[in-house]
C-alpha atoms as a PDB file:
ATOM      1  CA  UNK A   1     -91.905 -30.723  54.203  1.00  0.00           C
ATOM      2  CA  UNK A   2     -88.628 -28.844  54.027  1.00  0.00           C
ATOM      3  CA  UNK A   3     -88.652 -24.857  52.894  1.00  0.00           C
ATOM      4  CA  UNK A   4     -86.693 -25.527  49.816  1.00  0.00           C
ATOM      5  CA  UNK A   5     -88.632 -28.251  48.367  1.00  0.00           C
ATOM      6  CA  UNK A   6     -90.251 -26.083  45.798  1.00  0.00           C
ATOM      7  CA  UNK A   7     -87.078 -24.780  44.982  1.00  0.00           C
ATOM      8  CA  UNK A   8     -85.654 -28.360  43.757  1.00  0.00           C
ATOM      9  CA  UNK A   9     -88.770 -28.870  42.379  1.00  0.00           C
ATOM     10  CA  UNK A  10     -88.885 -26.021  40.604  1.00  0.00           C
ATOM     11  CA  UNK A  11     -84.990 -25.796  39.715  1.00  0.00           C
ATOM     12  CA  UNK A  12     -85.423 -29.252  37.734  1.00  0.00           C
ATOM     13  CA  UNK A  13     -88.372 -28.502  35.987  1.00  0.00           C
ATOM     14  CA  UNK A  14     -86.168 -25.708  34.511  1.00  0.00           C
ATOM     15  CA  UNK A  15     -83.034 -27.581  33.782  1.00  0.00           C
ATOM     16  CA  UNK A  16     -85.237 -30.086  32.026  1.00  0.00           C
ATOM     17  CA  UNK A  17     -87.298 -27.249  30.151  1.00  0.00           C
ATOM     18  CA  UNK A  18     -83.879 -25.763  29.474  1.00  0.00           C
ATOM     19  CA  UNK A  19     -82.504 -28.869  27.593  1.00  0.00           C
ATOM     20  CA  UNK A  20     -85.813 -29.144  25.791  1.00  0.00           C
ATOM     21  CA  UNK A  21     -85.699 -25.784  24.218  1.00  0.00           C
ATOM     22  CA  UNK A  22     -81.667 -26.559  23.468  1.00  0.00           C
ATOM     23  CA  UNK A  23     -83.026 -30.074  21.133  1.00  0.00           C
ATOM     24  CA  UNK A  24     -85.460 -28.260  19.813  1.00  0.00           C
ATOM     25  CA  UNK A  25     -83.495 -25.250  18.358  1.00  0.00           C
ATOM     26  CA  UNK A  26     -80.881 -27.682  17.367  1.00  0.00           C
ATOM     27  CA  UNK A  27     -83.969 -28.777  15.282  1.00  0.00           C
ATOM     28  CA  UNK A  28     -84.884 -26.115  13.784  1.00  0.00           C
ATOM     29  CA  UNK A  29     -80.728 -25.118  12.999  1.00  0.00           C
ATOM     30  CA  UNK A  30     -80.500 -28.468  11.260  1.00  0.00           C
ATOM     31  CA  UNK A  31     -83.993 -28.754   9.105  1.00  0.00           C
ATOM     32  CA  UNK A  32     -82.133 -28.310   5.939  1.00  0.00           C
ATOM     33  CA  UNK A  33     -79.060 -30.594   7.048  1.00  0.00           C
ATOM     34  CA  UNK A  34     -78.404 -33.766   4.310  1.00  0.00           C
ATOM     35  CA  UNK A  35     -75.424 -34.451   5.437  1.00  0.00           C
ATOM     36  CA  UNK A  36     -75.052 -35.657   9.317  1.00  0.00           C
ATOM     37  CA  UNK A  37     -74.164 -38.970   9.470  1.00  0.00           C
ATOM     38  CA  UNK A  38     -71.974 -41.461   7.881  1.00  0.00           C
ATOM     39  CA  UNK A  39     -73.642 -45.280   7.475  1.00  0.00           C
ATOM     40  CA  UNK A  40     -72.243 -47.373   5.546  1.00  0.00           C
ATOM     41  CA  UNK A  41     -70.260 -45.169   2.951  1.00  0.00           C
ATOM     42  CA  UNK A  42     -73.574 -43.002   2.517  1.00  0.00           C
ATOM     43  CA  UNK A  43     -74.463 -40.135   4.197  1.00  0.00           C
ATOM     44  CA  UNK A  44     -77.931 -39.703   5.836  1.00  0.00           C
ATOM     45  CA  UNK A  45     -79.991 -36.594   6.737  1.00  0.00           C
ATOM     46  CA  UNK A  46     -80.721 -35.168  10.068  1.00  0.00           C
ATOM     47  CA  UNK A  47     -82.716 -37.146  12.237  1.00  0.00           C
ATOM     48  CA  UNK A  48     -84.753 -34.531  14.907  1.00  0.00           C
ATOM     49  CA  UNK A  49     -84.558 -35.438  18.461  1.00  0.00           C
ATOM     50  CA  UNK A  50     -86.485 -35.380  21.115  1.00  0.00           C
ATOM     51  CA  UNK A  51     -86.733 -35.446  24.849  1.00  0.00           C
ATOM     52  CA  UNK A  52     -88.062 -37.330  27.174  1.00  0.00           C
ATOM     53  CA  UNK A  53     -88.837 -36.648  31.091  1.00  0.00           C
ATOM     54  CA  UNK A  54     -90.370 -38.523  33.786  1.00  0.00           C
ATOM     55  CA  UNK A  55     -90.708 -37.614  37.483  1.00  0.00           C
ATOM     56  CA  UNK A  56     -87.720 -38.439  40.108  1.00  0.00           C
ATOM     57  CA  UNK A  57     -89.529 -40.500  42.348  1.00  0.00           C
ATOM     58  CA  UNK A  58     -89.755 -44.084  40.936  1.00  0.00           C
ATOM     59  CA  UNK A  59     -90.526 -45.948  43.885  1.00  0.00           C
ATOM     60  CA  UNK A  60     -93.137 -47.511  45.808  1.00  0.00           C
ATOM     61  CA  UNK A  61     -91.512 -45.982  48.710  1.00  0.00           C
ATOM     62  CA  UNK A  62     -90.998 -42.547  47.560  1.00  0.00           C
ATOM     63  CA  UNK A  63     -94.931 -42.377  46.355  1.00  0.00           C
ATOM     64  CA  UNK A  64     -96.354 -43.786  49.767  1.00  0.00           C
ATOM     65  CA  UNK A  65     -94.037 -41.289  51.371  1.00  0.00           C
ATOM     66  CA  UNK A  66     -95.042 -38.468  49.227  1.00  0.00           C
ATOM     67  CA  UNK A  67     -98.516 -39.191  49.672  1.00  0.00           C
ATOM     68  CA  UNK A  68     -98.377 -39.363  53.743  1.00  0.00           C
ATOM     69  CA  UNK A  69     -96.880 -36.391  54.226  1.00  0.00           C
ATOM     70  CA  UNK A  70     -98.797 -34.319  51.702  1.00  0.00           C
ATOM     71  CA  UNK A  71     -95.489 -33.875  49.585  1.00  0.00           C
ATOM     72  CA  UNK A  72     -95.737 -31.644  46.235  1.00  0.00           C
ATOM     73  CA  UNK A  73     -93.421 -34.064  44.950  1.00  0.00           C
ATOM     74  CA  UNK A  74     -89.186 -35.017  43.590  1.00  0.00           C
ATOM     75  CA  UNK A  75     -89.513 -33.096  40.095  1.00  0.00           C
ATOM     76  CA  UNK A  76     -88.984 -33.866  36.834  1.00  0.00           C
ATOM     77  CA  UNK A  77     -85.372 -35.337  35.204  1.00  0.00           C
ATOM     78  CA  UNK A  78     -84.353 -36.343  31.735  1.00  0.00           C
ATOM     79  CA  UNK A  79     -84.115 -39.310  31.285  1.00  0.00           C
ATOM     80  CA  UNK A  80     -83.085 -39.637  27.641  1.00  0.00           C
ATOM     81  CA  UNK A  81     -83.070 -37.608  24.085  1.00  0.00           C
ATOM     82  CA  UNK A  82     -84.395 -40.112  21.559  1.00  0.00           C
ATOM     83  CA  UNK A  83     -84.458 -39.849  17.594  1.00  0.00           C
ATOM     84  CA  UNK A  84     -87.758 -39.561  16.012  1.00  0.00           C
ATOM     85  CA  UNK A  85     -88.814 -42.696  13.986  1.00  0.00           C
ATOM     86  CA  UNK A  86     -90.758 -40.719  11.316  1.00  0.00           C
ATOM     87  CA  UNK A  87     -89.148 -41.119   7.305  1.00  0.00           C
ATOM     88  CA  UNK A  88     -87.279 -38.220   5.563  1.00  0.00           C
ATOM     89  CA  UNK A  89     -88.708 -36.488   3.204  1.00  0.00           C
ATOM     90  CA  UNK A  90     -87.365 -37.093  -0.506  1.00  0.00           C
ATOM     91  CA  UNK A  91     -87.815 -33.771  -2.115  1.00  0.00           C
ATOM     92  CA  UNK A  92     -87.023 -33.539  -5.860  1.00  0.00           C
ATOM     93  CA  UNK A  93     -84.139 -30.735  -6.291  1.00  0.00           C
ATOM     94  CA  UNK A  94     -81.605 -32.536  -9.470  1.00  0.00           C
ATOM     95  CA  UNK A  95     -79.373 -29.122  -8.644  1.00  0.00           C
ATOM     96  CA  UNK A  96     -79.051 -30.612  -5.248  1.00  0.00           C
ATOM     97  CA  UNK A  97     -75.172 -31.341  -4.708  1.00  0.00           C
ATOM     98  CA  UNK A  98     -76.625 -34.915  -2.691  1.00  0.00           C
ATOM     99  CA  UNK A  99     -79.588 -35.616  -5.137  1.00  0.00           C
ATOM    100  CA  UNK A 100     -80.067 -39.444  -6.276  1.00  0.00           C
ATOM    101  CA  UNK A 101     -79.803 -39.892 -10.525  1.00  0.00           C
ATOM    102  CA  UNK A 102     -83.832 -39.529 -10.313  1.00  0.00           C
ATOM    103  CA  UNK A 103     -82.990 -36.150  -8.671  1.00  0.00           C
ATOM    104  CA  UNK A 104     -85.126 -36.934  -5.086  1.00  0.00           C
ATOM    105  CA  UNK A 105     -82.857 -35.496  -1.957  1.00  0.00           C
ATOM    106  CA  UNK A 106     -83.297 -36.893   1.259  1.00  0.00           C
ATOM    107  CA  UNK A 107     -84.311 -34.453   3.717  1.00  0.00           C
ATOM    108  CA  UNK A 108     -84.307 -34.869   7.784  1.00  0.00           C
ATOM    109  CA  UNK A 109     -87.511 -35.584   9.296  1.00  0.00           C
ATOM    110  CA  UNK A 110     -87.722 -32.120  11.036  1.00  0.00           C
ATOM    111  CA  UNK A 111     -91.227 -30.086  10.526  1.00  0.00           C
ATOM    112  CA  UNK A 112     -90.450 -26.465  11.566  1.00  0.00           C
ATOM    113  CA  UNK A 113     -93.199 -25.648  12.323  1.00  0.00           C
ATOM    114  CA  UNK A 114     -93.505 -28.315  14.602  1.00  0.00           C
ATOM    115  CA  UNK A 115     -90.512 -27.697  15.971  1.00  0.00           C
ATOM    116  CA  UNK A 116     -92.450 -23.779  16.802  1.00  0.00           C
ATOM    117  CA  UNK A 117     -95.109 -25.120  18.856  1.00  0.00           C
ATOM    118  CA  UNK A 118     -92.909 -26.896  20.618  1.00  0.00           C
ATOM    119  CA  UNK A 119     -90.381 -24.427  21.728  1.00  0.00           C
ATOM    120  CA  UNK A 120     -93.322 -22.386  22.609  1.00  0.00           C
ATOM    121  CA  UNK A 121     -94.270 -24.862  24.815  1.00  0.00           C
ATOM    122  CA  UNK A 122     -90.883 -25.327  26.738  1.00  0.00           C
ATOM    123  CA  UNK A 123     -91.138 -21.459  26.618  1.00  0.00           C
ATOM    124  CA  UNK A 124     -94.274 -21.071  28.138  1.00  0.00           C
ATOM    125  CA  UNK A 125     -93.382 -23.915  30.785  1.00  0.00           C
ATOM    126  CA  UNK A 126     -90.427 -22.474  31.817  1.00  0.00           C
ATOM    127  CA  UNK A 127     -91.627 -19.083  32.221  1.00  0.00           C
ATOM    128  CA  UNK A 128     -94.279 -20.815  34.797  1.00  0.00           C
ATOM    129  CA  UNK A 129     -91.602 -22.838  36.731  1.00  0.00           C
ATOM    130  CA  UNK A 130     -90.485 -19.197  36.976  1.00  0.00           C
ATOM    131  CA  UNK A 131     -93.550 -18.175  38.515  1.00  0.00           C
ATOM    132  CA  UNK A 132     -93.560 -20.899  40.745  1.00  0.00           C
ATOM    133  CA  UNK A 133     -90.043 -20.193  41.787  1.00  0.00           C
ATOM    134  CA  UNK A 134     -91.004 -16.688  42.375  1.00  0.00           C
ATOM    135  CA  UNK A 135     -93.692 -17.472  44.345  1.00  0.00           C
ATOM    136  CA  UNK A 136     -91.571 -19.839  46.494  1.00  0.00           C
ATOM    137  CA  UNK A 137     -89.009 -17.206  47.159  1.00  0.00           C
ATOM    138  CA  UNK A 138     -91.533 -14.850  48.217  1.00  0.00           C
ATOM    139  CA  UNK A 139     -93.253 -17.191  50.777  1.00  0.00           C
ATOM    140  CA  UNK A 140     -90.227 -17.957  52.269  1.00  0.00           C
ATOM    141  CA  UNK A 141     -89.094 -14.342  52.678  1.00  0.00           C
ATOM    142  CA  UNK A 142     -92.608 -13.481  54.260  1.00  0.00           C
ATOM    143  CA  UNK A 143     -91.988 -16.402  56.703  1.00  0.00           C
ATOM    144  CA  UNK A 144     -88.625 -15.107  57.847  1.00  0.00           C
ATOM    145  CA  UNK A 145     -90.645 -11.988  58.395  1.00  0.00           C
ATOM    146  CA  UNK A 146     -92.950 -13.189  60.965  1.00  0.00           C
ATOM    147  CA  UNK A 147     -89.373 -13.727  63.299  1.00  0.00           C
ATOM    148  CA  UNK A 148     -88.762 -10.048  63.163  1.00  0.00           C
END
């Protein structure tokens, strides 16, 4: 196992926990957004967006191999950021410059408050890749020690 194989581990897992917390405040900045995209001479409403990760190894190979030499592992990568399938939400507002002749807006499909738990949750797993990072460093630095 090479020295700096936490560090790429680690140094993905916060790229990808980076993006993750960059979709979901673009989320939360566009919960009230009717207006995002043209289709067919109407306009729609935000549609939230999410990410999705899976690990770098894909492989046969590359599992056998991590599992022979006792590897941590390749990390994490982004693979794609995907539109959630969930309806709007008509909400009845007739004042609304977009509202239907029955008054009902179209809102985006964007729960704030879910959109909360889950920046918490990139938070909170960044600030351990952190840690593990950290951690990393500080091996390292007490094996260069020994040398002395």
């Amino acid at each position: 196992m090479r020295l700096n194989t936490g560090f790429d581990i680690s140094a993905s897992a916060l790229t990808a926990e980076r993006l993750r917390m960059d979709v979901v405040s673009s989320n939360i900045s566009n919960a009230n957004t009717t207006r995002s995209k043209l289709v067919n001479g109407k306009w729609e409403p935000y549609t939230r967006k999410m990410v999705v990760m899976e690990p770098n190894a894909k492989s046969f190979q590359s599992y056998m191999n991590t599992a022979m030499n006792k590897s941590a592992g390749d990390g994490v990568k982004v693979t794609k950021i995907t539109e959630d399938s969930a309806p709007y939400k008509i909400v009845y507002n007739p004042t609304h410059p977009d509202a239907d002749e029955n008054g009902n807006v179209l809102m985006p499909n964007v729960d704030v408050l879910k959109e909360m738990v889950d920046m918490i949750a990139a938070t909170r797993s960044y600030e351990a890749n952190v840690t593990a990072l950290n951690a990393s460093k500080a091996m390292v630095t007490k094996a260069l020690e020994i040398g002395r």
